[in-house]
C-alpha atoms as a PDB file:
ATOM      1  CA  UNK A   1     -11.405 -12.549 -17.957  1.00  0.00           C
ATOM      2  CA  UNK A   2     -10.491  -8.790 -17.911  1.00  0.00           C
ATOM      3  CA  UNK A   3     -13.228  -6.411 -16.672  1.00  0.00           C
ATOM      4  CA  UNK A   4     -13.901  -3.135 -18.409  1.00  0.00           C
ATOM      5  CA  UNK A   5     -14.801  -0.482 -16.279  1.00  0.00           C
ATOM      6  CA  UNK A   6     -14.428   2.849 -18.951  1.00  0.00           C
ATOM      7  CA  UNK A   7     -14.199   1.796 -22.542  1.00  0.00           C
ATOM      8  CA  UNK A   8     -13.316   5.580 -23.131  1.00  0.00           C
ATOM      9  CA  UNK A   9     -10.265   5.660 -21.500  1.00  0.00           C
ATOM     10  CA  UNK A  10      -9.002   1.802 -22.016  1.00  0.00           C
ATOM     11  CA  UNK A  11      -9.340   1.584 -18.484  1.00  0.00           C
ATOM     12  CA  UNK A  12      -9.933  -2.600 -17.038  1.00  0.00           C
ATOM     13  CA  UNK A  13      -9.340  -4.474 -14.597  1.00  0.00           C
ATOM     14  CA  UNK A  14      -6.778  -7.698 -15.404  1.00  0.00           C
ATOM     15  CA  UNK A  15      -7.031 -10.885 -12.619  1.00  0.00           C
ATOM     16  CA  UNK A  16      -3.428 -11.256 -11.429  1.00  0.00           C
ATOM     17  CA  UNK A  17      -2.268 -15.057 -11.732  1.00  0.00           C
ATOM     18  CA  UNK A  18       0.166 -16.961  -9.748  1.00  0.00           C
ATOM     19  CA  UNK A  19       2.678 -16.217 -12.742  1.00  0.00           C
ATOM     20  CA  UNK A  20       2.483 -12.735 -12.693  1.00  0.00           C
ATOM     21  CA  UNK A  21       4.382 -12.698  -9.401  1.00  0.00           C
ATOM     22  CA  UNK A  22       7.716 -10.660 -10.876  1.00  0.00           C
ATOM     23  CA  UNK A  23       5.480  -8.130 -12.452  1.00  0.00           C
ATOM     24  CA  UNK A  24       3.390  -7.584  -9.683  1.00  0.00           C
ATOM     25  CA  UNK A  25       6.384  -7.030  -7.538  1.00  0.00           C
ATOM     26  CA  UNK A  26       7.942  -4.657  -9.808  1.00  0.00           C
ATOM     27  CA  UNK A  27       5.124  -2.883  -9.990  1.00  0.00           C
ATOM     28  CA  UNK A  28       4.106  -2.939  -6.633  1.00  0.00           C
ATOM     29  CA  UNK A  29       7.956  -1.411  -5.508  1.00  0.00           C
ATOM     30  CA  UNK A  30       7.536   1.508  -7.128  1.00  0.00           C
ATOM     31  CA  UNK A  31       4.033   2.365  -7.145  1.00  0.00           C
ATOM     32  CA  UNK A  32       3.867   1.678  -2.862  1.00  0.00           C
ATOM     33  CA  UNK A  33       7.056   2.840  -2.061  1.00  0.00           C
ATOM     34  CA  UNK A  34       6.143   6.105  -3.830  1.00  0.00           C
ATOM     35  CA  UNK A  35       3.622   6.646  -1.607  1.00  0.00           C
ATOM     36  CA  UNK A  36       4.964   5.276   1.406  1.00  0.00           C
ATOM     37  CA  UNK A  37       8.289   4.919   1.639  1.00  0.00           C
ATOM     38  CA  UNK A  38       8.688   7.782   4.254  1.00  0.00           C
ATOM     39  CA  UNK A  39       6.941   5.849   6.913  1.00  0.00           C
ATOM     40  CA  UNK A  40       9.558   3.368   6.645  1.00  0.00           C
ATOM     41  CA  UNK A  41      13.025   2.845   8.226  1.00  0.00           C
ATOM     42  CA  UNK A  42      14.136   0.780   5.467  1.00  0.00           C
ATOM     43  CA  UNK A  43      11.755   2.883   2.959  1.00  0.00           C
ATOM     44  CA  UNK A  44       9.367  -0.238   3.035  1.00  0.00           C
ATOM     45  CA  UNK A  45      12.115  -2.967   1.841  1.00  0.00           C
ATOM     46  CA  UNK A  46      10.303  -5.201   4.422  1.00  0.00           C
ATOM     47  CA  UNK A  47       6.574  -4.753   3.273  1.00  0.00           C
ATOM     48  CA  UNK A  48       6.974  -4.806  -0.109  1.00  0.00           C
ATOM     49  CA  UNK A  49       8.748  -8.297   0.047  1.00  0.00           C
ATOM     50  CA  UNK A  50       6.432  -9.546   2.484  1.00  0.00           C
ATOM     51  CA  UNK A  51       3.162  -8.775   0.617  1.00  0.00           C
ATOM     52  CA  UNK A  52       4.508  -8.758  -2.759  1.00  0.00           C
ATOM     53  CA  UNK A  53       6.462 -12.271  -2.700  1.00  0.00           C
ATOM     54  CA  UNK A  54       5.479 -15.658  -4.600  1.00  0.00           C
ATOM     55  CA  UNK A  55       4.581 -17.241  -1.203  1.00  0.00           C
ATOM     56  CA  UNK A  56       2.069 -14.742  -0.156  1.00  0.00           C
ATOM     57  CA  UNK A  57       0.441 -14.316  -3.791  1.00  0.00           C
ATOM     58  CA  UNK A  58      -0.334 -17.751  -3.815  1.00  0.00           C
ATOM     59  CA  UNK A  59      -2.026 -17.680  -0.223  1.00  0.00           C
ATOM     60  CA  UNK A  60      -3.911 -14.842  -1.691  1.00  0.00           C
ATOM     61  CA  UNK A  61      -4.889 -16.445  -4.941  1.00  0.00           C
ATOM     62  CA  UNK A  62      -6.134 -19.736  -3.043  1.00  0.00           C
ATOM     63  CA  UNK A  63      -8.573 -18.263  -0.654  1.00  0.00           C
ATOM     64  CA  UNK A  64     -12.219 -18.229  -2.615  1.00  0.00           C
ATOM     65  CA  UNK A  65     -12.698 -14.649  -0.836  1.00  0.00           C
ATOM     66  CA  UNK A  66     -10.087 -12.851  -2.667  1.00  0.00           C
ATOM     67  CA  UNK A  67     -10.317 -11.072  -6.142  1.00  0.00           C
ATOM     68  CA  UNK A  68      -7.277  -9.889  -7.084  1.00  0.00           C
ATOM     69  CA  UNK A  69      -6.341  -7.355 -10.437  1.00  0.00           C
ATOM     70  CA  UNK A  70      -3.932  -5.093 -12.255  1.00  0.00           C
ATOM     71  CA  UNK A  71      -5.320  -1.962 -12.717  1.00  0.00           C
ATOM     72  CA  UNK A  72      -4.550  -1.037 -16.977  1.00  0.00           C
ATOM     73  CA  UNK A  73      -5.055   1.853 -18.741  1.00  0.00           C
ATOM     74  CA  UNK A  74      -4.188   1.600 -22.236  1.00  0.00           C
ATOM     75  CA  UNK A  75      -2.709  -1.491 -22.054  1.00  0.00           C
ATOM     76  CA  UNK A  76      -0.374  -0.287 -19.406  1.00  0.00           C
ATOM     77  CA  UNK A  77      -0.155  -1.363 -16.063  1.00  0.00           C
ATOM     78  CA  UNK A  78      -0.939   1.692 -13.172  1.00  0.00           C
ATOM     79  CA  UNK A  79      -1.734  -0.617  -9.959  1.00  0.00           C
ATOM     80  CA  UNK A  80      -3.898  -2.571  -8.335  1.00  0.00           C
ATOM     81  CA  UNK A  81      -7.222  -3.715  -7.266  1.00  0.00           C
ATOM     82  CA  UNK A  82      -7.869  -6.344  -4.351  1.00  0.00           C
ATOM     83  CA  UNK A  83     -11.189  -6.615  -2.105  1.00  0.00           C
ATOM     84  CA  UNK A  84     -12.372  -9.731  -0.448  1.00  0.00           C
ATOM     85  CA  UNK A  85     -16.061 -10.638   0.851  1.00  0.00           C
ATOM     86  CA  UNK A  86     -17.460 -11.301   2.957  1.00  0.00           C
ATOM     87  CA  UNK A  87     -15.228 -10.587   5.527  1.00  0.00           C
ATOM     88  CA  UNK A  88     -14.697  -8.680   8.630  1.00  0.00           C
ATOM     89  CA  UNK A  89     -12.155  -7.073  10.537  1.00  0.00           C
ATOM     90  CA  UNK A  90     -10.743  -8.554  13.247  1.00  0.00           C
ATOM     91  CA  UNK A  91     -10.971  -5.190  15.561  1.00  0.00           C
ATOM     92  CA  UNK A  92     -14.847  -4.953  15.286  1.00  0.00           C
ATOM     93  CA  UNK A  93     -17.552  -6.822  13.362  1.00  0.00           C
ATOM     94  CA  UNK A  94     -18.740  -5.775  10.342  1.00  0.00           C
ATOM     95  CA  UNK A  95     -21.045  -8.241   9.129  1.00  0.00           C
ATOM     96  CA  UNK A  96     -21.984  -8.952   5.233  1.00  0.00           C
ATOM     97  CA  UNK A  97     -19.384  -7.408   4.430  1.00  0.00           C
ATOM     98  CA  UNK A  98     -16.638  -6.451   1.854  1.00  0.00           C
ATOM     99  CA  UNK A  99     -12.745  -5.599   2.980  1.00  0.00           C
ATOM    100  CA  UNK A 100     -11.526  -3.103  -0.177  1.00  0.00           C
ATOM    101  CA  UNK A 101      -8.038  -4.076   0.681  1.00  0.00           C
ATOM    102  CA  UNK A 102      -5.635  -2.789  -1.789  1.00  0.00           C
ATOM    103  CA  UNK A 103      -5.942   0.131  -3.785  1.00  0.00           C
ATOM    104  CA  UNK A 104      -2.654   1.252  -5.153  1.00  0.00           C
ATOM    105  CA  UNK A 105      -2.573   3.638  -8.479  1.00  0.00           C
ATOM    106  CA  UNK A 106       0.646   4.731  -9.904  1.00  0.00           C
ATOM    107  CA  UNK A 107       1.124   8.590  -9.512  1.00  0.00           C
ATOM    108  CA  UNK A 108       1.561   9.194 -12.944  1.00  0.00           C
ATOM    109  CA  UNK A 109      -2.462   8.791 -12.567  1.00  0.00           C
ATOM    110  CA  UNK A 110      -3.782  10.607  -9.570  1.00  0.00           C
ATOM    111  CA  UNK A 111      -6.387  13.168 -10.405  1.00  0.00           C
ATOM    112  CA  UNK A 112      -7.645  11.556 -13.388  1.00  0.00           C
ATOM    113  CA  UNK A 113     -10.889  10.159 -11.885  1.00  0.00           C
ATOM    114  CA  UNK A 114      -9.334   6.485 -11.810  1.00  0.00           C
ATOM    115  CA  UNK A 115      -9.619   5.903  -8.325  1.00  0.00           C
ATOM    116  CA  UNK A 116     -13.659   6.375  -8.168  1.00  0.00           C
ATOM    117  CA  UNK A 117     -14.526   4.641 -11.329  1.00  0.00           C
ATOM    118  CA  UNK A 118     -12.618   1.751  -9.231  1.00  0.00           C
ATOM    119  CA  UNK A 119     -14.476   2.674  -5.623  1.00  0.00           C
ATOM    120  CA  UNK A 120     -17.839   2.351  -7.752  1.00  0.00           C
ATOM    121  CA  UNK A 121     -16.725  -0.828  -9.157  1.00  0.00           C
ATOM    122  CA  UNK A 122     -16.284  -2.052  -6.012  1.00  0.00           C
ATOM    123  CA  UNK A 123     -19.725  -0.650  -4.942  1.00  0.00           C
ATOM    124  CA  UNK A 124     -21.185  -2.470  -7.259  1.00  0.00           C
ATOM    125  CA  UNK A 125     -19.940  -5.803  -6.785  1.00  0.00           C
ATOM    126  CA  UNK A 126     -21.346  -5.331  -3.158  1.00  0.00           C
ATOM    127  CA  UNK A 127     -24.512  -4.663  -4.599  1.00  0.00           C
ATOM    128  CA  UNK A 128     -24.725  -7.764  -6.903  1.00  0.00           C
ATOM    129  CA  UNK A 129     -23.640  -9.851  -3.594  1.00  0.00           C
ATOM    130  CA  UNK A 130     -25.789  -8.572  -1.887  1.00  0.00           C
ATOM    131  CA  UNK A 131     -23.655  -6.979   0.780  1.00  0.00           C
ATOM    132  CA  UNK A 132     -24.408  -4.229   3.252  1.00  0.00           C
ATOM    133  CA  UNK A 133     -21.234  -2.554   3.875  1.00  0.00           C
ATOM    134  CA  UNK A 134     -17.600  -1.875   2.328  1.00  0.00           C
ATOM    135  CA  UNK A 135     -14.717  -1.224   4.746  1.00  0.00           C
ATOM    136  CA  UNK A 136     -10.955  -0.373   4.572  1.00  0.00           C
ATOM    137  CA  UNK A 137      -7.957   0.293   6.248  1.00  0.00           C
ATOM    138  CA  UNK A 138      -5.996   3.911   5.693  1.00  0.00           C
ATOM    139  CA  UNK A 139      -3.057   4.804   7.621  1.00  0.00           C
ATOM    140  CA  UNK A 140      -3.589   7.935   9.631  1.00  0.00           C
ATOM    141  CA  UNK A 141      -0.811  10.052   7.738  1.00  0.00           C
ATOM    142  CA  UNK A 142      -2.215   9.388   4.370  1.00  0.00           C
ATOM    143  CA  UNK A 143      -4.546  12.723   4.208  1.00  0.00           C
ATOM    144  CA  UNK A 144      -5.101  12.886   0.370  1.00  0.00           C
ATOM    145  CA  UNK A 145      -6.505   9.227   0.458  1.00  0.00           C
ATOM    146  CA  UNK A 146      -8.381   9.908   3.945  1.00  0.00           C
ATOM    147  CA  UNK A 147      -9.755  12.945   2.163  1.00  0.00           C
ATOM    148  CA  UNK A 148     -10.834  10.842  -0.724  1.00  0.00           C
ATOM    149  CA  UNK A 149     -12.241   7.970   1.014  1.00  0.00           C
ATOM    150  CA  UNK A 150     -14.211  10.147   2.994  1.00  0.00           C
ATOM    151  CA  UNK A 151     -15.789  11.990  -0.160  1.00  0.00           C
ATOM    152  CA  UNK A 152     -16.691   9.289  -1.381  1.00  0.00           C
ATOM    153  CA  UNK A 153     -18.787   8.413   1.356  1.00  0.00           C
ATOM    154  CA  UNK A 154     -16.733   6.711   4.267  1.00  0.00           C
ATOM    155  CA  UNK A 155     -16.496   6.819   7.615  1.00  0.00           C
ATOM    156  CA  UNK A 156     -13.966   6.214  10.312  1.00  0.00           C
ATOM    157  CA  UNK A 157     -14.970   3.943  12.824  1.00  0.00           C
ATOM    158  CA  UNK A 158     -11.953   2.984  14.604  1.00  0.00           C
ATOM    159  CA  UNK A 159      -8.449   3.691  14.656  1.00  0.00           C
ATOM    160  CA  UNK A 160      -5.767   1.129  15.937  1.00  0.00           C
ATOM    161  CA  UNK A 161      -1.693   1.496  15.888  1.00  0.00           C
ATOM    162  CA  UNK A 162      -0.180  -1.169  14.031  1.00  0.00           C
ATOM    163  CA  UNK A 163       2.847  -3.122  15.341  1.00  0.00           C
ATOM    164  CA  UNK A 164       5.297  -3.305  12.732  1.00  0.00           C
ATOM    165  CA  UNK A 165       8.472  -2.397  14.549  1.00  0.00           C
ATOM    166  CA  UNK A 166       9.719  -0.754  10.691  1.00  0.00           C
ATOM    167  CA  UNK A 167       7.456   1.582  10.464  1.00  0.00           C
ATOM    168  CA  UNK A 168       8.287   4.704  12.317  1.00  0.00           C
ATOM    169  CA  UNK A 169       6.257   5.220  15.632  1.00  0.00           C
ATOM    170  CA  UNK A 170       4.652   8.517  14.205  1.00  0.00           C
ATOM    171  CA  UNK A 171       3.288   6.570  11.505  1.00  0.00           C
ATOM    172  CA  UNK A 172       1.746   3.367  12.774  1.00  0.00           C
ATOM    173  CA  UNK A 173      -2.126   4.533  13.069  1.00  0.00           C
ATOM    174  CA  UNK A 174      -4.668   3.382  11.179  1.00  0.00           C
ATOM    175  CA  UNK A 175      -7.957   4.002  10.369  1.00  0.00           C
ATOM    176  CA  UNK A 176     -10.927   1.321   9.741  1.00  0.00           C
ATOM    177  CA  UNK A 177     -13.089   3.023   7.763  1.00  0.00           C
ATOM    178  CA  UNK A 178     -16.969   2.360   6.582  1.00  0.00           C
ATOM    179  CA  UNK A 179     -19.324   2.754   3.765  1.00  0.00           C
ATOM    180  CA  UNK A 180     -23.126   0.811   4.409  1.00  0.00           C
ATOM    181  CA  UNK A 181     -24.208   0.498   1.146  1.00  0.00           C
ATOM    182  CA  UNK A 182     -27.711   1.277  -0.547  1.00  0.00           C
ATOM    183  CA  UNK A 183     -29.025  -1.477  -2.231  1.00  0.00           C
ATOM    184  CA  UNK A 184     -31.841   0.930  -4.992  1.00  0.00           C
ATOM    185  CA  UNK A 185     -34.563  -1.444  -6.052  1.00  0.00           C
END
């Protein structure tokens, strides 16, 4: 069942099945490595087939925690959408929570206002479950989305380095950052 979140601009949200693998992967290796191929040494080969492959789609699909979409707008696909809840980071608890875990948008679309119409989505599932908190993970070298997260109301409670031997040293921090939300009666 697709989820309209702007009938205005033909923007929805479409779940991603098990068969969409090859056009989630497609997608997914040119709308991440645009963004993050520089942190790379092999300009995110690695990641993108780890995260991106049949195997790990299906692991995703299975757990009951995971919603998982194609971001469209006007019937084309710009990137994706993937939170789970509740869950908690490993680093620190966050309890009743909500991970927002992968927001990717193509960059054909940055600017437009696409991004929060998709943070408020995700606010408002939180809401209707009842949760008391979003978090996500931004590496430290990503300003623009740092700068965007925290506009929209997050907070950086943490920062870690991650261990992936790929990425370049410089590169490997990462943020865990926090939005409580307000539940309005």
């Amino acid at each position: 069942m697709n989820i309209t979140l702007d009938s205005g601009l033909k923007l929805l949200l479409n779940p991603i099945q098990a068969e969409d693998q090859q056009v989630l992967y497609q997608l997914m290796d040119e709308v991440y490595r645009s963004g993050y191929r520089y942190i790379w040494e092999d300009q995110g080969d690695w990641y993108v087939n780890l995260i991106y492959n049949r195997h790990t789609l299906h692991k995703e699909l299975k757990r009951p925690t995971s919603h998982y979409f194609f971001v469209e707008l006007g019937g084309k696909k710009i990137g994706i959408l993937k939170y789970d809840f509740p869950l908690s980071p490993k680093e620190l608890e966050i309890p009743n929570a909500m991970k927002l875990h992968r927001l990717y948008l193509h960059p054909e679309v940055h600017g437009k206002g696409i991004a929060r119409i998709l943070m408020d989505h995700c606010e408002k599932v939180a809401v209707e479950n009842g949760l008391e908190a979003i978090w996500l993970e931004a590496m430290e070298c990503q300003m623009q989305a740092r700068k965007f997260y925290e506009k929209v109301g997050y907070r950086e409670i943490l920062t870690y380095t991650l261990d992936f031997e790929r990425i370049f040293p410089e590169y490997r921090n990462i943020q865990i950052m926090k939005k409580n939300i307000v539940r309005t009666l």
